[in-house]
C-alpha atoms as a PDB file:
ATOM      1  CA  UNK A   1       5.342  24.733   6.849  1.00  0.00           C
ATOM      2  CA  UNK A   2       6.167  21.512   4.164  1.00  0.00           C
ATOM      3  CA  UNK A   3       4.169  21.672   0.868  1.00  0.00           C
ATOM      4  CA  UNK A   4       3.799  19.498  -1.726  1.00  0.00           C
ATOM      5  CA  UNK A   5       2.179  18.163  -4.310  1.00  0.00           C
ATOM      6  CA  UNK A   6       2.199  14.388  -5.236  1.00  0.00           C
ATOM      7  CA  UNK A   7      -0.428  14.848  -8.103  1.00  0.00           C
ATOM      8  CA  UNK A   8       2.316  13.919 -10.356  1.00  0.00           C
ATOM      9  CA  UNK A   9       5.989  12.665  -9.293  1.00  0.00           C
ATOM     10  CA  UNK A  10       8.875  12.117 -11.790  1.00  0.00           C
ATOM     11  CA  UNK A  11      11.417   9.369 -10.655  1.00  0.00           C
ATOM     12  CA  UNK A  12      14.216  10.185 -12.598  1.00  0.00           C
ATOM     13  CA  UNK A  13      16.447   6.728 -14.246  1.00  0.00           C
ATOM     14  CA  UNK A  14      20.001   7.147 -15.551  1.00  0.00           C
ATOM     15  CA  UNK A  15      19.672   4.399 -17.911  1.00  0.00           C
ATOM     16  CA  UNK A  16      16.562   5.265 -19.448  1.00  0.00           C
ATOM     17  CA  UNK A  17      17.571   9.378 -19.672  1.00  0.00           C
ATOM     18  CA  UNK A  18      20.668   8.604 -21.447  1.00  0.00           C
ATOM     19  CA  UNK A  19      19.805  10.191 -24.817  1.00  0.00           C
ATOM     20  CA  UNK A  20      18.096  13.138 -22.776  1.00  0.00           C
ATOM     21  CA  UNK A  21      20.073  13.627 -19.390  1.00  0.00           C
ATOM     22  CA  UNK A  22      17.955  13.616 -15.940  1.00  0.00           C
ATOM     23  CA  UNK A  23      18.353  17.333 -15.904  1.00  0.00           C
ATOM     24  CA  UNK A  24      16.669  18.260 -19.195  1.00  0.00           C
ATOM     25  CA  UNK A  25      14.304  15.393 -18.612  1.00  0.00           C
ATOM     26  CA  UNK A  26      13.461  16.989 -15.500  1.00  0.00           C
ATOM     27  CA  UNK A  27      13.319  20.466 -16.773  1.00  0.00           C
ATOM     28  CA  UNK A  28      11.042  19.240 -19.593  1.00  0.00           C
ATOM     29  CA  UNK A  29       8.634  17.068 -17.225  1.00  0.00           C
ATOM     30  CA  UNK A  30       8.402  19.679 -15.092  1.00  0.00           C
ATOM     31  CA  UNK A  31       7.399  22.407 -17.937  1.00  0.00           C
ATOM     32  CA  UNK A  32       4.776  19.718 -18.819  1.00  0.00           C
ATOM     33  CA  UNK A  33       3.164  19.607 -15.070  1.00  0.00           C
ATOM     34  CA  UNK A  34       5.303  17.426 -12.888  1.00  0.00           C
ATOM     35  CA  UNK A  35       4.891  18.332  -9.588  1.00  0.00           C
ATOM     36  CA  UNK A  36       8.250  16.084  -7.868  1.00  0.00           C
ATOM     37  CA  UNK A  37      11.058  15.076  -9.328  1.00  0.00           C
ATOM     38  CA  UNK A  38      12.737  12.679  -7.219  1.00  0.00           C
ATOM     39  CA  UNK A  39      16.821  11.513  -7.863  1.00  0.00           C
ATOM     40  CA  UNK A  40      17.056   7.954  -7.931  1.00  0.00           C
ATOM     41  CA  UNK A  41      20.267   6.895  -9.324  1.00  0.00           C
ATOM     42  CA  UNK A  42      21.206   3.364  -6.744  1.00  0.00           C
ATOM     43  CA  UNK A  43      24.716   2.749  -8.687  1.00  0.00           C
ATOM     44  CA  UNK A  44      26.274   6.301  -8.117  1.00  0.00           C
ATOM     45  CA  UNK A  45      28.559   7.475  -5.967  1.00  0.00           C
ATOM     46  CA  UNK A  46      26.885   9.973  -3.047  1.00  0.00           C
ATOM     47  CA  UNK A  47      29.259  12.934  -4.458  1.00  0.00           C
ATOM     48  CA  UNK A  48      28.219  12.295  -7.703  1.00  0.00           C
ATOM     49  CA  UNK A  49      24.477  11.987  -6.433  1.00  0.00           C
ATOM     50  CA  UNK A  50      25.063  15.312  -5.077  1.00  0.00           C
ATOM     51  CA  UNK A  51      26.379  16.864  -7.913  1.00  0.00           C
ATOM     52  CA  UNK A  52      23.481  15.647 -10.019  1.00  0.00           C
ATOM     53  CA  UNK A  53      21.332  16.755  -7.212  1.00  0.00           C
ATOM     54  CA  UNK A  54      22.571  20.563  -7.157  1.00  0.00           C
ATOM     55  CA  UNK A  55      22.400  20.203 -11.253  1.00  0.00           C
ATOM     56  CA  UNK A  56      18.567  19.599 -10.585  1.00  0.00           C
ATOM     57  CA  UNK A  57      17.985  21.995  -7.830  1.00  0.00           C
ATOM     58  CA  UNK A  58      19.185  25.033 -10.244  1.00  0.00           C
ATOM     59  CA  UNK A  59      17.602  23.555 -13.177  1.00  0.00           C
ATOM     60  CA  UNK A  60      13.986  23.364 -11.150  1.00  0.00           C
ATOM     61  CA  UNK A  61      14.420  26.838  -9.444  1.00  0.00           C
ATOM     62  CA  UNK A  62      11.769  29.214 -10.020  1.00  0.00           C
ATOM     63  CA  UNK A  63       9.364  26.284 -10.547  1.00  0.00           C
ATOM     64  CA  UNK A  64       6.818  25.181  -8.003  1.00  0.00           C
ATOM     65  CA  UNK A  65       8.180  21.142  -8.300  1.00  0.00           C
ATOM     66  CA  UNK A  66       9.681  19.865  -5.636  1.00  0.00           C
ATOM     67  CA  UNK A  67      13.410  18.139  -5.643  1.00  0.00           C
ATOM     68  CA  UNK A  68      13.450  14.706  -3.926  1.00  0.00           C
ATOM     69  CA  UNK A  69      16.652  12.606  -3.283  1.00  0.00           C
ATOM     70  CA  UNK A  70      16.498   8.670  -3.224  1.00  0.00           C
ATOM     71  CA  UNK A  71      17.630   6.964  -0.089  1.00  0.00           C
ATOM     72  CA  UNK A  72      21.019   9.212   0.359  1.00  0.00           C
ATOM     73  CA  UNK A  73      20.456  11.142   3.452  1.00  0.00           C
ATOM     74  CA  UNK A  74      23.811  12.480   2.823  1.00  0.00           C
ATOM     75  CA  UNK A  75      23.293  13.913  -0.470  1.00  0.00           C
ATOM     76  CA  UNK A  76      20.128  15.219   0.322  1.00  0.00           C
ATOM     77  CA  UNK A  77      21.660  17.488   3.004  1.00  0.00           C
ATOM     78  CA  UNK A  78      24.341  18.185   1.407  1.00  0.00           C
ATOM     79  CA  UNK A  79      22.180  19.635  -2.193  1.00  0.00           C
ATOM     80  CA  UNK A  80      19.497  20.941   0.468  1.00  0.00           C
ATOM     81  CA  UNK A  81      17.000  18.985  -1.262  1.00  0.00           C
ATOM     82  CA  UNK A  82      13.219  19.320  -0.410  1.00  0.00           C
ATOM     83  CA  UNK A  83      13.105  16.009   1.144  1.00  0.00           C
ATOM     84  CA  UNK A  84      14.418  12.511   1.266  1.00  0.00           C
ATOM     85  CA  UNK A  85      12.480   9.261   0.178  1.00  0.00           C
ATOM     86  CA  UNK A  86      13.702   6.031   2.132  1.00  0.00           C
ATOM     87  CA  UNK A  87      12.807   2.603   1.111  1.00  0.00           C
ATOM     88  CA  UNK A  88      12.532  -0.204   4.266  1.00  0.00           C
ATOM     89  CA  UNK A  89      15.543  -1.589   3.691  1.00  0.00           C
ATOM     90  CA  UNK A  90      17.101   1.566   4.266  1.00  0.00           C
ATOM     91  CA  UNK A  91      17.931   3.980   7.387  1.00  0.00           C
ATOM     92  CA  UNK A  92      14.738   3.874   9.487  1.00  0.00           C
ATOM     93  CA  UNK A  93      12.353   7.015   9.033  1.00  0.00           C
ATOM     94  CA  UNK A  94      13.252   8.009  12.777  1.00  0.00           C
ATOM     95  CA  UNK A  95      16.634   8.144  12.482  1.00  0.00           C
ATOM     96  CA  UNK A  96      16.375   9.948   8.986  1.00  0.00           C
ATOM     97  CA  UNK A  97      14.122  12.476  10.455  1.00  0.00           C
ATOM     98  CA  UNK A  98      16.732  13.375  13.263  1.00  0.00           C
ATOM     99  CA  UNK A  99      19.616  13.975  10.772  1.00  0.00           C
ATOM    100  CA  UNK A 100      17.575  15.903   7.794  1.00  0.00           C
ATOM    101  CA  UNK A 101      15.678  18.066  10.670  1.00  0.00           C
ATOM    102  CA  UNK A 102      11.888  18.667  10.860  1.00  0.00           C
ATOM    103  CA  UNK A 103      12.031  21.351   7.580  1.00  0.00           C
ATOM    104  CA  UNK A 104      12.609  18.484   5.072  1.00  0.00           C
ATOM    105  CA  UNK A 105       9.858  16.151   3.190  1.00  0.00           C
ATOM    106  CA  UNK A 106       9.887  12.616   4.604  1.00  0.00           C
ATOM    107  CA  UNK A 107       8.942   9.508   2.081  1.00  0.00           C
ATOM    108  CA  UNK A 108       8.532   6.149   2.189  1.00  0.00           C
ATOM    109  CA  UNK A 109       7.882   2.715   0.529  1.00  0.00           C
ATOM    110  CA  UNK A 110       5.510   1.024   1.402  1.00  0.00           C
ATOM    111  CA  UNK A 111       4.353  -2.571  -0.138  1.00  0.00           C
ATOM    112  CA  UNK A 112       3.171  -4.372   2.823  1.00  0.00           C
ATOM    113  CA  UNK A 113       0.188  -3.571   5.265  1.00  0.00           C
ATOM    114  CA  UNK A 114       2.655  -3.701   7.946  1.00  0.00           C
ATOM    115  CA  UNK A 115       5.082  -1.061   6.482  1.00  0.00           C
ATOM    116  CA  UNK A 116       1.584   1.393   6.059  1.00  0.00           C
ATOM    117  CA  UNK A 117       0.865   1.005   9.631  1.00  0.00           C
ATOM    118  CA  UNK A 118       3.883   1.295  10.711  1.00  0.00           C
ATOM    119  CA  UNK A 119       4.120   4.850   9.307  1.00  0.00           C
ATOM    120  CA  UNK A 120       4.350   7.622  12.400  1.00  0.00           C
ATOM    121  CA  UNK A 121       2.660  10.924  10.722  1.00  0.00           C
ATOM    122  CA  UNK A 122       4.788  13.254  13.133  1.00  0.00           C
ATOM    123  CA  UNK A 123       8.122  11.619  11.654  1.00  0.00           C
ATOM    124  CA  UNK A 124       6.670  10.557   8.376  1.00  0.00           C
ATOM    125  CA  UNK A 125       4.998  13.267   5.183  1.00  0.00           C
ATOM    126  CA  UNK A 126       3.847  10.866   2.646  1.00  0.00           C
ATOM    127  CA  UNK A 127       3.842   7.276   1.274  1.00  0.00           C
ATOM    128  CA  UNK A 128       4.883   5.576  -1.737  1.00  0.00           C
ATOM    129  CA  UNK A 129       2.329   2.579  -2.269  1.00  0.00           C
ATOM    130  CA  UNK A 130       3.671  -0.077  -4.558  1.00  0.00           C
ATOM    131  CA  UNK A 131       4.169  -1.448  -6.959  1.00  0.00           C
ATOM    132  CA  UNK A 132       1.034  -1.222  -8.763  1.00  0.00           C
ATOM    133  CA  UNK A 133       2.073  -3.290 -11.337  1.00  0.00           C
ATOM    134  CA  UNK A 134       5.368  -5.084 -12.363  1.00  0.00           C
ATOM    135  CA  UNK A 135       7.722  -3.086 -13.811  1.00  0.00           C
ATOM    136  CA  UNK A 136      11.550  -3.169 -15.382  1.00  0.00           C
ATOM    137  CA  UNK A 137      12.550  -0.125 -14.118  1.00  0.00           C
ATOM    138  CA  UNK A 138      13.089  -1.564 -10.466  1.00  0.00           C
ATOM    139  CA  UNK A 139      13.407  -5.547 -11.156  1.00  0.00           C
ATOM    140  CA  UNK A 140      14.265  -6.588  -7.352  1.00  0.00           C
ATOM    141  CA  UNK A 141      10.214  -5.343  -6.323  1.00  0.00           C
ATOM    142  CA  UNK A 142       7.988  -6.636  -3.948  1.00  0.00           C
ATOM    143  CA  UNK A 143       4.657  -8.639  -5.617  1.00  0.00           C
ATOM    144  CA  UNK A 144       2.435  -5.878  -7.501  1.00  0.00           C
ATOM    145  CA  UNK A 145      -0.498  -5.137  -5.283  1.00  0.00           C
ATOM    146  CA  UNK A 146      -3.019  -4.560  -8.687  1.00  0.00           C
ATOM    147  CA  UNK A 147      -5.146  -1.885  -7.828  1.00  0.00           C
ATOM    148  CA  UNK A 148      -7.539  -3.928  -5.647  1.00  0.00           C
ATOM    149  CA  UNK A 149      -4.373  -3.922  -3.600  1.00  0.00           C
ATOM    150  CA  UNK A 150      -3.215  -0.429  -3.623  1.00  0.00           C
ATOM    151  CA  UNK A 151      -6.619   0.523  -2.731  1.00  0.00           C
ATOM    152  CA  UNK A 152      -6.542  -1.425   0.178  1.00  0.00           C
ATOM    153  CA  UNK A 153      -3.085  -0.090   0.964  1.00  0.00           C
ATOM    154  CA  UNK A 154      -3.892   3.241   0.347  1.00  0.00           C
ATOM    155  CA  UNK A 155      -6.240   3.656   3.462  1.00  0.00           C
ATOM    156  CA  UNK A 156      -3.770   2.593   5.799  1.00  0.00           C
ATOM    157  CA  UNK A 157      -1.092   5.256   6.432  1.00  0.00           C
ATOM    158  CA  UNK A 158      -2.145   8.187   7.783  1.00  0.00           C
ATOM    159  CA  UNK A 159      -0.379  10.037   5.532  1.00  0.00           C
ATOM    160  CA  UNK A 160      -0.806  11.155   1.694  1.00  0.00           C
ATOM    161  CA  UNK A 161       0.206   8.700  -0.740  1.00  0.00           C
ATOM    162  CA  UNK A 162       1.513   7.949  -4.273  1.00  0.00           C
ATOM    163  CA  UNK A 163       0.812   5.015  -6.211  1.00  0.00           C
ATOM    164  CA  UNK A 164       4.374   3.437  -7.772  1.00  0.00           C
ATOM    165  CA  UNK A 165       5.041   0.898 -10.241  1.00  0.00           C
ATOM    166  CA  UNK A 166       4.312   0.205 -13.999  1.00  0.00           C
ATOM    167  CA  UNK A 167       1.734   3.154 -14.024  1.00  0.00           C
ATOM    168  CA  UNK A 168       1.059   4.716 -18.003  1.00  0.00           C
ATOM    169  CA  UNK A 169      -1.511   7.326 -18.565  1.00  0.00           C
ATOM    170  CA  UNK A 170      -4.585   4.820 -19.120  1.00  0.00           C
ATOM    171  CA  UNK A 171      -4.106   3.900 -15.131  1.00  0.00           C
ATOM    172  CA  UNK A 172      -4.415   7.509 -14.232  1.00  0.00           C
ATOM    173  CA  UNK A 173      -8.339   7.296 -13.106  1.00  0.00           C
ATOM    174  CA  UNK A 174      -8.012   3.947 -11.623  1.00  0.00           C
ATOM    175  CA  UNK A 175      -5.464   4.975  -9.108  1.00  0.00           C
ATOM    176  CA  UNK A 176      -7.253   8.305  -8.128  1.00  0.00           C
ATOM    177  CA  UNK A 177     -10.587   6.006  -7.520  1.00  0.00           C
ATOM    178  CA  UNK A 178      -8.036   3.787  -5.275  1.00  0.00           C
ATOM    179  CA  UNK A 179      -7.446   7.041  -2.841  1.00  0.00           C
ATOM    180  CA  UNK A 180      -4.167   7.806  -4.063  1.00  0.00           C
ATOM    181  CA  UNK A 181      -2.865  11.515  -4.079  1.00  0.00           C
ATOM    182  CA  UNK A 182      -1.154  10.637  -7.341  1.00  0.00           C
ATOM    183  CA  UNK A 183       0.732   8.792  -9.510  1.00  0.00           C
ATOM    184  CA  UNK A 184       5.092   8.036  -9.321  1.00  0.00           C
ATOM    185  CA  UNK A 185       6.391   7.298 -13.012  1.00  0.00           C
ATOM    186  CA  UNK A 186       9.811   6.226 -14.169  1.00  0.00           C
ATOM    187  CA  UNK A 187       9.909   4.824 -17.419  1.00  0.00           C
ATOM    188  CA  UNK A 188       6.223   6.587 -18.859  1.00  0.00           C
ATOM    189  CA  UNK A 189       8.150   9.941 -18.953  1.00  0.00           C
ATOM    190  CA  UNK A 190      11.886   9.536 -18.951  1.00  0.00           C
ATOM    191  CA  UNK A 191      13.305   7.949 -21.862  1.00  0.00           C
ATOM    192  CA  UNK A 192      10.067   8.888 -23.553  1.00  0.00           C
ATOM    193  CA  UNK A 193      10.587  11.136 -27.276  1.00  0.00           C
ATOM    194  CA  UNK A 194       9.102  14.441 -25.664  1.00  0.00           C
ATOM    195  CA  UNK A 195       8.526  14.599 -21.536  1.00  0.00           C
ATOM    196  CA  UNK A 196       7.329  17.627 -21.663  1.00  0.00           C
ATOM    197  CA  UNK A 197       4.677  16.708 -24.000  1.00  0.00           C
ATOM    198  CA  UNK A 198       3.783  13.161 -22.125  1.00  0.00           C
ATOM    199  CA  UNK A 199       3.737  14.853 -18.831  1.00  0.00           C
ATOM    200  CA  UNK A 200       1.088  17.328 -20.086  1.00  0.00           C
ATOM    201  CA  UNK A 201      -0.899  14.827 -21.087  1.00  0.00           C
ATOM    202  CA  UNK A 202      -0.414  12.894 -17.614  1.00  0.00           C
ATOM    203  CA  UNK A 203      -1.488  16.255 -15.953  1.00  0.00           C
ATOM    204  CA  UNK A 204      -3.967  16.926 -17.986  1.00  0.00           C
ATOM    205  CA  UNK A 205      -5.657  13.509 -17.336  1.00  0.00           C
ATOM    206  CA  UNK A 206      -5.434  13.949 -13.840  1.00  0.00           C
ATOM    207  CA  UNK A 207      -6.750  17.160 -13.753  1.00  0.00           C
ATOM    208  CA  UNK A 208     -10.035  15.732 -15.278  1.00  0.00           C
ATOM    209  CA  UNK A 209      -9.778  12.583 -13.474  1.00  0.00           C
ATOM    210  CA  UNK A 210     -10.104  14.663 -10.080  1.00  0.00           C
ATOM    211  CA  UNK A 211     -12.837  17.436 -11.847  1.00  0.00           C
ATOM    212  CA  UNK A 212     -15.372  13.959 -12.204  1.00  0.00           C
ATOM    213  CA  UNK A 213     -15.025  13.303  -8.689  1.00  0.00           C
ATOM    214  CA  UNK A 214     -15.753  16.514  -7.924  1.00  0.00           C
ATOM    215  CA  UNK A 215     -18.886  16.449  -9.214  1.00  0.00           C
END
């Protein structure tokens, strides 16, 4: 049976872990409470994705996080990733499903109420919902939704989802109240002095975030 956790889910950037590589970024956000750490790296090579991806597999072992490779479906076989995470311009989910098997996590982006309920829950395990808000890390995205917007978004798939784009720790309790599972961040961890530290406090938030609602 697939488990996960999207509470809180690392998108690694090259460019912004350059002075602290994706693997010790990883590592660190992961010590701190990450629950995913997905490999997005669009400019490499897929045999250099997949040796960054088996560098991250053996730096996450023992943890409970869960390794996710960007839009590669080669790589992600190849490392034995957790899962894959497709965007719609890429392979379509059914096709992906066939090749990684029915073991492997399933993502996708969704931006558009037609790519939410489009989503097939026997092919499909979760649903990134963005972006939120604009952001530099990914300059070629659709319109930010706002969280009116991912709210609305949220309640289509019937699937879990995770709020993308632009997100810092102040948006943590907004995007719970919207329905999302949790919250994708790029830039508000890596690149960031001390990930471990930031992620903590991003876990810690959402910990209490969810405890209110609770009550």
């Amino acid at each position: 049976m697939k488990t996960f956790d999207l509470s809180l889910y690392l998108v690694l950037d090259p460019d912004l872990c350059r002075d602290m590589t994706m693997v010790e970024t990883a590592r660190a956000a992961v010590a701190g409470g990450v629950t995913m750490v997905q490999l997005r790296h669009k400019h490499a090579t897929t045999a250099h994705r997949i040796e960054l991806g088996r560098a991250l597999k053996a730096a996450l072992s023992g943890t409970a996080a869960t390794l996710i490779i960007n839009d590669d479906l080669e790589a992600a076989v190849e490392v034995q990733a957790d899962g894959l995470h497709i965007g719609q311009q890429d392979i379509d989910a059914a096709t992906a499903r066939q090749r990684i098997g029915s073991q492997m996590i399933l993502g996708v982006s969704c931006s558009q109420e037609s790519h939410a309920t489009g989503i097939d829950p026997r092919i499909v395990d979760y649903a990134g919902i963005g972006p939120v808000f604009g952001t530099a890390t990914k300059p070629d995205h659709d319109r930010p939704l706002g969280v009116s917007g991912l709210r609305h978004l949220v309640s289509i798939p019937p699937v879990p989802t995770v709020a993308i784009g632009g997100l810092k720790l102040e948006h943590v309790d907004a995007v719970l109240e919207a329905g999302a599972s949790g919250l994708a961040v790029v830039s508000a961890i890596c690149g960031q002095a001390d990930p471990e530290t930031v992620s903590r406090q991003f876990a810690d938030r959402i910990r209490m975030a969810r405890l209110r609602r609770a009550q």
